[in-house]
Protein backbone atom coordinates (compact mmCIF):
# COMPACT_ATOMS: atom_id res chain seq x y z
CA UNK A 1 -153.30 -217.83 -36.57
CA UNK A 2 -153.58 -215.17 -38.93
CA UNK A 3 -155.50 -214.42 -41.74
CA UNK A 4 -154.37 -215.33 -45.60
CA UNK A 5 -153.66 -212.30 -47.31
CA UNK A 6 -156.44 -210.64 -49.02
CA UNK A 7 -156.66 -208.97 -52.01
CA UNK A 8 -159.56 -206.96 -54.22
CA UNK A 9 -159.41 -207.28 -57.90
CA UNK A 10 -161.51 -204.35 -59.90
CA UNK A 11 -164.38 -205.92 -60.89
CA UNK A 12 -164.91 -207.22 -64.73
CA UNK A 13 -167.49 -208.66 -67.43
CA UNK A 14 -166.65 -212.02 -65.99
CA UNK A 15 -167.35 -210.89 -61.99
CA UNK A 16 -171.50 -211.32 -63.42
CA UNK A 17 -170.95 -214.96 -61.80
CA UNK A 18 -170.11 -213.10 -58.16
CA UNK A 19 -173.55 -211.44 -57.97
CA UNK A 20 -175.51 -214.56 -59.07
CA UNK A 21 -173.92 -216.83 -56.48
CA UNK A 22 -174.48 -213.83 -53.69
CA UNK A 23 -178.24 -213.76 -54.94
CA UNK A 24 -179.07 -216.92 -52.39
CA UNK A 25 -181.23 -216.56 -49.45
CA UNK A 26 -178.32 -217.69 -47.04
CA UNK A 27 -176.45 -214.36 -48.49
CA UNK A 28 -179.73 -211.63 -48.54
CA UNK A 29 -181.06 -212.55 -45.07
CA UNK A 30 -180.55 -208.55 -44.33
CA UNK A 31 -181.08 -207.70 -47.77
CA UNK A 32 -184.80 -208.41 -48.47
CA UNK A 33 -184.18 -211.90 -50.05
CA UNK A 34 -182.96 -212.83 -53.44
CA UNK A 35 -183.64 -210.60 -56.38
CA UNK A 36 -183.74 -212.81 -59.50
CA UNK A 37 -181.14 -213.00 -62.48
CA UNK A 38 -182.77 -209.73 -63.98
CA UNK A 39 -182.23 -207.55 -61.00
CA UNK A 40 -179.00 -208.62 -60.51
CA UNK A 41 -177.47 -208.62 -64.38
CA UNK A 42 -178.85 -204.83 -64.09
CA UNK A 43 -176.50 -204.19 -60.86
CA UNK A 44 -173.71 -205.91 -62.59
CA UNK A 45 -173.91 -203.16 -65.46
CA UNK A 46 -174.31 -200.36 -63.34
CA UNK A 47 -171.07 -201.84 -61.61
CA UNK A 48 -169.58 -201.45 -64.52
CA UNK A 49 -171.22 -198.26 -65.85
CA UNK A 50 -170.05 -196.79 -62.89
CA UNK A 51 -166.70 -197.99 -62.73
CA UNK A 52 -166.13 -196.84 -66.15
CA UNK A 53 -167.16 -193.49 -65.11
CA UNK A 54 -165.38 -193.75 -61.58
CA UNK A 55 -168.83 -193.09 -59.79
CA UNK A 56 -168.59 -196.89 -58.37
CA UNK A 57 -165.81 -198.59 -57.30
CA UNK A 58 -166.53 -202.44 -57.11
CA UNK A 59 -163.77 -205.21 -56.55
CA UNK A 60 -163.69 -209.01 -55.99
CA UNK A 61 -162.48 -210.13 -52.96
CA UNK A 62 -159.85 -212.91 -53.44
CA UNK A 63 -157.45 -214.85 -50.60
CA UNK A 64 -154.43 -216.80 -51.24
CA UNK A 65 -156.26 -219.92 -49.64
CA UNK A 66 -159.19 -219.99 -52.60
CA UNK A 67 -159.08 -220.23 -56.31
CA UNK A 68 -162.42 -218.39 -56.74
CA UNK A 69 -163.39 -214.90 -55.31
CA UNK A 70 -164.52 -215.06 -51.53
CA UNK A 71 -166.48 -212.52 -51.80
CA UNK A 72 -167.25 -208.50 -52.47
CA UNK A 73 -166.82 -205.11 -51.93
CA UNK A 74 -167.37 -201.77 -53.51
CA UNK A 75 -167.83 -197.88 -52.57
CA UNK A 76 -169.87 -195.51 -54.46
CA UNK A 77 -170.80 -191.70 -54.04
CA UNK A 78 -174.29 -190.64 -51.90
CA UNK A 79 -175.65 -187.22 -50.82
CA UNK A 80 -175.98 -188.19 -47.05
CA UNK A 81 -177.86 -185.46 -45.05
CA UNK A 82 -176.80 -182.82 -48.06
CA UNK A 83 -173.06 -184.09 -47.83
CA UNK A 84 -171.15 -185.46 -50.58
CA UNK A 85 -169.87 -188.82 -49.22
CA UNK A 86 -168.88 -192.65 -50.13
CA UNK A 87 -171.43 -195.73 -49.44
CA UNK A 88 -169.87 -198.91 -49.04
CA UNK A 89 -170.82 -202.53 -48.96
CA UNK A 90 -169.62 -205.53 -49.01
CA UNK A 91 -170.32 -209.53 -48.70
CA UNK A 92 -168.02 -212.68 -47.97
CA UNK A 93 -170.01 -216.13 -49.34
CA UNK A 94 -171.14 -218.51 -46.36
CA UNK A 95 -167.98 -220.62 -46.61
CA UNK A 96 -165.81 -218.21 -46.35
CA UNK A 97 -167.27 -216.14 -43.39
CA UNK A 98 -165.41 -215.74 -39.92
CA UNK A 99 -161.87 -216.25 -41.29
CA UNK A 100 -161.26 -212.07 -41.32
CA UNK A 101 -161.72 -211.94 -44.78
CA UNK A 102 -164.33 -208.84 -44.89
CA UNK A 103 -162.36 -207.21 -42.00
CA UNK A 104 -159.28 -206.86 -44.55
CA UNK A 105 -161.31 -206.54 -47.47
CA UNK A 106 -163.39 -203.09 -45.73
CA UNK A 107 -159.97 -202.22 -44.81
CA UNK A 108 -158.54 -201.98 -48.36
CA UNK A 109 -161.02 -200.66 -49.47
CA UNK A 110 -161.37 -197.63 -47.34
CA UNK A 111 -157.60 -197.06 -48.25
CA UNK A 112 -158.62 -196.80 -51.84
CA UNK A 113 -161.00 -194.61 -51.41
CA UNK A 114 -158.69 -192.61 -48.60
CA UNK A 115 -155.93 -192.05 -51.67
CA UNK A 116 -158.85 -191.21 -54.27
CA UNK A 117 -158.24 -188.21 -51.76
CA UNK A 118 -162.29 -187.03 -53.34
CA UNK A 119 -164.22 -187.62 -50.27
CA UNK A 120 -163.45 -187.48 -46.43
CA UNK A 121 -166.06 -189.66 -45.29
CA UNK A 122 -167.38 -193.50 -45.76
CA UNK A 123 -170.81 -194.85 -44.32
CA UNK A 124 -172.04 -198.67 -44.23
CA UNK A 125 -175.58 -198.88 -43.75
CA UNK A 126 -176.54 -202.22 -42.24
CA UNK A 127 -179.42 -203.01 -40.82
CA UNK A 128 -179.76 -202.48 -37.59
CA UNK A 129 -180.96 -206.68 -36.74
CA UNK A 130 -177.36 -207.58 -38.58
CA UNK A 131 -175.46 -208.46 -35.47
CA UNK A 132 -172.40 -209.04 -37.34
CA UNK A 133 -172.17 -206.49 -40.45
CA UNK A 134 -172.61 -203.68 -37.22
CA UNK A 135 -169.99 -205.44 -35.09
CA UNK A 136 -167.67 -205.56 -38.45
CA UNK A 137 -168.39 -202.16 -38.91
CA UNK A 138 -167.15 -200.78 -35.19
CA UNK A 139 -164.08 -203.19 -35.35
CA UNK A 140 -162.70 -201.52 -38.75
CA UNK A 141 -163.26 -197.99 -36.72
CA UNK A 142 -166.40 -196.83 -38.75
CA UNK A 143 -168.52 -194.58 -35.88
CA UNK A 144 -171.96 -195.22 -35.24
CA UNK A 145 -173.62 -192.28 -35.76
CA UNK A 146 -177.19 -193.82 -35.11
CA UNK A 147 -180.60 -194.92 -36.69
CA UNK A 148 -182.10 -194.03 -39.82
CA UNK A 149 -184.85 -194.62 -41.88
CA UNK A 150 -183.66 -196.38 -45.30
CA UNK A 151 -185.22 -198.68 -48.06
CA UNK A 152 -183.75 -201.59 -49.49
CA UNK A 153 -184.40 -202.89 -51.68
CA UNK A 154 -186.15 -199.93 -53.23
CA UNK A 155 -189.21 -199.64 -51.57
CA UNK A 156 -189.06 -201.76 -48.87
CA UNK A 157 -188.83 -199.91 -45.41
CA UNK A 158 -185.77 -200.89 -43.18
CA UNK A 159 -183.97 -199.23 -39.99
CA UNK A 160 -180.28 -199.32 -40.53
CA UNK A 161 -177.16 -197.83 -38.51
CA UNK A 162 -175.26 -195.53 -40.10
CA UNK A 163 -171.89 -195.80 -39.41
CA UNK A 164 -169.24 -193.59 -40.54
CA UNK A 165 -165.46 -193.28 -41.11
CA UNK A 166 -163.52 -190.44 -41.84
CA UNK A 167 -161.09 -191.11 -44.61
CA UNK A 168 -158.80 -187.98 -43.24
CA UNK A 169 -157.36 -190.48 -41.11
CA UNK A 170 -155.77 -192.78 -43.31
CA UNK A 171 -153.91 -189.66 -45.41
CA UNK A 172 -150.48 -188.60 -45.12
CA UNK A 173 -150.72 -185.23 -43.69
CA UNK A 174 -150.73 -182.95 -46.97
CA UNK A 175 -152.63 -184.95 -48.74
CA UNK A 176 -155.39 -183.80 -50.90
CA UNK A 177 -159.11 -184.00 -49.78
């Protein structure tokens, strides 16, 4: 059986809703907990701050078998190690998990950011105790590159794999970047 297709929509004024439901201790296990409305209105601008600007690229993910978004995903550019590269994350809400959805949803969007032709490389950061975000991660054919010392949220201390893909791959030979 496969999956229903999957889509991402850019993300918009009315995508505000998206981050509140995520903000739920069933979705933040990894994440430090729930935030609170404030914290996460402020994200919701800066997602569209930075989309405006084209610093942030954040998208609802949407399947054929719901009438509401399943989830999230969104890229955005990091100095990693003094390398200009993407960050990406993502999330798929609890009743929606294990159906493929954030396999196919990663996998768009690294071909978005592949054709943006800017950067060659994409990391995810999970933590390194999130069993499934690191298995999703080396399924898609990101590369564990190993440990690393990271805070989230902002100063909170966490150990997270850093696992990276190289966006060269999915570019027609002659392709910029």
């Amino acid at each position: 059986m496969g999956v229903d297709r999957v889509r991402l929509r850019p993300w918009t004024e009315a995508d505000l809703a998206v981050e509140l439901r995520n903000d739920a201790a069933d979705m933040t296990t990894f994440l430090g907990g729930p935030q609170g409305e404030e914290v996460v209105r402020r994200r919701h601008e800066r997602f569209l701050r930075g989309q405006a600007d084209g610093t942030i690229s954040p998208f609802t993910v949407w399947s054929d078998a719901a009438e509401e978004p399943v989830g999230a995903a969104a890229y955005w550019q990091i100095d990693h190690h003094g390398r200009a590269v993407y960050e990406c994350g993502w999330f798929v809400f609890v009743p929606f998990q294990r159906r493929g959805y954030a396999r196919h949803a990663i996998r768009l969007l690294l071909d978005h950011a592949a054709a943006r032709g800017e950067r060659d490389t994409m990391f995810a950061f999970p933590r390194v105790d999130n069993t499934a975000s690191n298995a999703l991660a080396r399924s898609v054919g990101f590369v564990n590159t190993g440990a690393e010392e990271s805070e989230y949220p902002k100063g909170v201390p966490i150990t997270v794999n850093a696992w990276a893909f190289d966006l060269r791959t999915l570019r027609m030979p002659g392709t910029p970047g």
